[in-house]
Protein backbone atom coordinates (compact mmCIF):
# COMPACT_ATOMS: atom_id res chain seq x y z
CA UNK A 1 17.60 11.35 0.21
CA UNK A 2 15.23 13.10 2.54
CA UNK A 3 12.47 14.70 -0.05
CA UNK A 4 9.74 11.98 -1.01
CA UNK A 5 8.71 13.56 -4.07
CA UNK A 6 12.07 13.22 -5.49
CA UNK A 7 12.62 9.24 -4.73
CA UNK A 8 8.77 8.86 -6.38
CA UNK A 9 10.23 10.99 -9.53
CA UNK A 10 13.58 8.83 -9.66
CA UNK A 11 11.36 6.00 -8.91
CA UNK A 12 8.90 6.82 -11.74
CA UNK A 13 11.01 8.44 -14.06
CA UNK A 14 14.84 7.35 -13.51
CA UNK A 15 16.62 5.08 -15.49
CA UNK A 16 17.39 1.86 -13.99
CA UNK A 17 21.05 -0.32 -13.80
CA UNK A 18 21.09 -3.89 -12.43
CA UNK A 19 23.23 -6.35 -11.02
CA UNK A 20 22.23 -8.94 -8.80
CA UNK A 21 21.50 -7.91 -5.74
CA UNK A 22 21.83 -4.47 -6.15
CA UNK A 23 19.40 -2.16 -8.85
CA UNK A 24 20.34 1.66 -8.77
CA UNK A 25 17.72 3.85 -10.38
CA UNK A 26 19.04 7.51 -11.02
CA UNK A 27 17.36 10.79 -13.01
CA UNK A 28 19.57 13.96 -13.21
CA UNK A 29 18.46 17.36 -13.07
CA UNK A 30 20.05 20.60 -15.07
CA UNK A 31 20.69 23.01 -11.99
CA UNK A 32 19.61 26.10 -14.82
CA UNK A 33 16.13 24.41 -14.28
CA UNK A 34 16.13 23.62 -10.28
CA UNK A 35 16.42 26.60 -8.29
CA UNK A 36 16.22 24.49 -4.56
CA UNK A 37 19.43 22.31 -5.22
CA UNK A 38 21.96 21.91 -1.86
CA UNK A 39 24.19 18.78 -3.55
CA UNK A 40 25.52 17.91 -6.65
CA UNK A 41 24.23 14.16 -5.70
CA UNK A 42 21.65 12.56 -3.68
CA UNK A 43 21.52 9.27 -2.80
CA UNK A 44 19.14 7.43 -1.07
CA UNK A 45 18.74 3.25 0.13
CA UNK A 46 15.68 0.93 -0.23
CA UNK A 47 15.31 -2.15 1.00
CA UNK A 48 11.58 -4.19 1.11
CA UNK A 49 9.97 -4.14 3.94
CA UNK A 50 8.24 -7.46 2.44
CA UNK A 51 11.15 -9.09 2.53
CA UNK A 52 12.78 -8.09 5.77
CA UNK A 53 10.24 -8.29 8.10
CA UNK A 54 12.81 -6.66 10.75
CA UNK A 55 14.49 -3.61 11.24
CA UNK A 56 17.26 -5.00 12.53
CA UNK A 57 18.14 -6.68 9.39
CA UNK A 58 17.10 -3.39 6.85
CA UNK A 59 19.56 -1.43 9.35
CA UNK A 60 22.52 -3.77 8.69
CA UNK A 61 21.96 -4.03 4.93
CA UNK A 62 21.81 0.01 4.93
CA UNK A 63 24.74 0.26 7.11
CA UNK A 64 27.00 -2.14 4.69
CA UNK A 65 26.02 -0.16 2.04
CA UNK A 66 26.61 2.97 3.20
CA UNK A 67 30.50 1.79 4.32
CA UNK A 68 30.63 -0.07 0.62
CA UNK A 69 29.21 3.74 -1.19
CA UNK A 70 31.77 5.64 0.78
CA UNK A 71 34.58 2.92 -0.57
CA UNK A 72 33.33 3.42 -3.74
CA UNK A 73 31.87 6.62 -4.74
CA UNK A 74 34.88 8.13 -6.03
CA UNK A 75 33.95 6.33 -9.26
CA UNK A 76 31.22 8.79 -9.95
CA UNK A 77 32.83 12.36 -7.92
CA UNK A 78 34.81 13.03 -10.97
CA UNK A 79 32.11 13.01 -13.81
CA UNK A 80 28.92 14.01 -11.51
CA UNK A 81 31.00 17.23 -9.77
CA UNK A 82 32.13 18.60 -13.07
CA UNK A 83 28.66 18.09 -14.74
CA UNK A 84 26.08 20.70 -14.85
CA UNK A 85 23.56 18.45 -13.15
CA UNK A 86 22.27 17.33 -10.37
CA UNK A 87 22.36 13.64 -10.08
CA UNK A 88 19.63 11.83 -7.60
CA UNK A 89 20.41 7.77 -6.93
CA UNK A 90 18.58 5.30 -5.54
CA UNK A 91 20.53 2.20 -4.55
CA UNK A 92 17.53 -0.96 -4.09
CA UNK A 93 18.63 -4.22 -2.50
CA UNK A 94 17.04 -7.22 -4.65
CA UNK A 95 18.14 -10.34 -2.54
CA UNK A 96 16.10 -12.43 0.24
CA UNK A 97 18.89 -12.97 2.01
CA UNK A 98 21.22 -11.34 4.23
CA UNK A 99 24.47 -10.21 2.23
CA UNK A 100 27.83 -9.80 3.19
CA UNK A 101 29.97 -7.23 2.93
CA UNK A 102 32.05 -8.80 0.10
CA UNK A 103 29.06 -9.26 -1.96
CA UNK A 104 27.66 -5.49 -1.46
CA UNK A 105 31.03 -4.25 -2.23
CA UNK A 106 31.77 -5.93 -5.33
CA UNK A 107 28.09 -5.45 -6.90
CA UNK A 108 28.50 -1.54 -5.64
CA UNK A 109 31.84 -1.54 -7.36
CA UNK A 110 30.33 -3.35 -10.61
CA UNK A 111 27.38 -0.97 -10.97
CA UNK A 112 29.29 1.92 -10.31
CA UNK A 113 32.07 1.94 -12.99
CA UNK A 114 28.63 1.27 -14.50
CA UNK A 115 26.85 4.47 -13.92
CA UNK A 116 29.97 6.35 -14.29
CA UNK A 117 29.93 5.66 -18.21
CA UNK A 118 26.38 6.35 -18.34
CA UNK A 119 26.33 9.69 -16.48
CA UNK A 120 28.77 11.81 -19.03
């Protein structure tokens, strides 16, 4: 998610899904009403700065969740694509420690079949 104003909206605004370590927070958007739209979806990844006090370690968290979204997002395609809206997510990393892929994956998983009920 490239546009700053729209993570502050989805931060300020969105409704919020947890389970530990992952919290998504998500808005959605009629298209009717947004004329600048590119993507049905946009997602974006936060992780504290407070808490990693490297980049190296933000990098590898963002990189296993990007590999455990692209495993998983075909929970949401089927409701978000044939919606009328457009749907921006923000996937936040909770933990103080460094997860594995297993863990990522499972909680991605979890609060995905998650979203996917709350989204119709």
């Amino acid at each position: 998610m490239s546009l700053k104003i729209n993570v502050m909206n989805v931060m300020k605004y969105g409704k919020l899904l947890y389970n530990f370590p992952i919290k998504i927070k998500y808005i959605s958007i009629d298209k009717n009403k947004s004329t600048n739209y590119v993507k049905n979806k946009m997602v974006g990844i936060l992780i504290k700065k407070q808490i990693f006090k490297k980049a190296v370690h933000r990098n590898r968290i963002k990189r296993l969740f990007r590999s455990a979204y692209l495993l998983n997002k075909y929970l949401l395609e089927d409701n978000i694509n044939n919606n009328n809206k457009i749907y921006y997510i923000v996937f936040i990393y909770q933990g103080s420690f460094l997860p594995t892929f297993k863990l990522i994956n499972c909680s991605l998983n979890k609060i995905c079949s998650y979203l996917k009920f709350f989204v119709k």
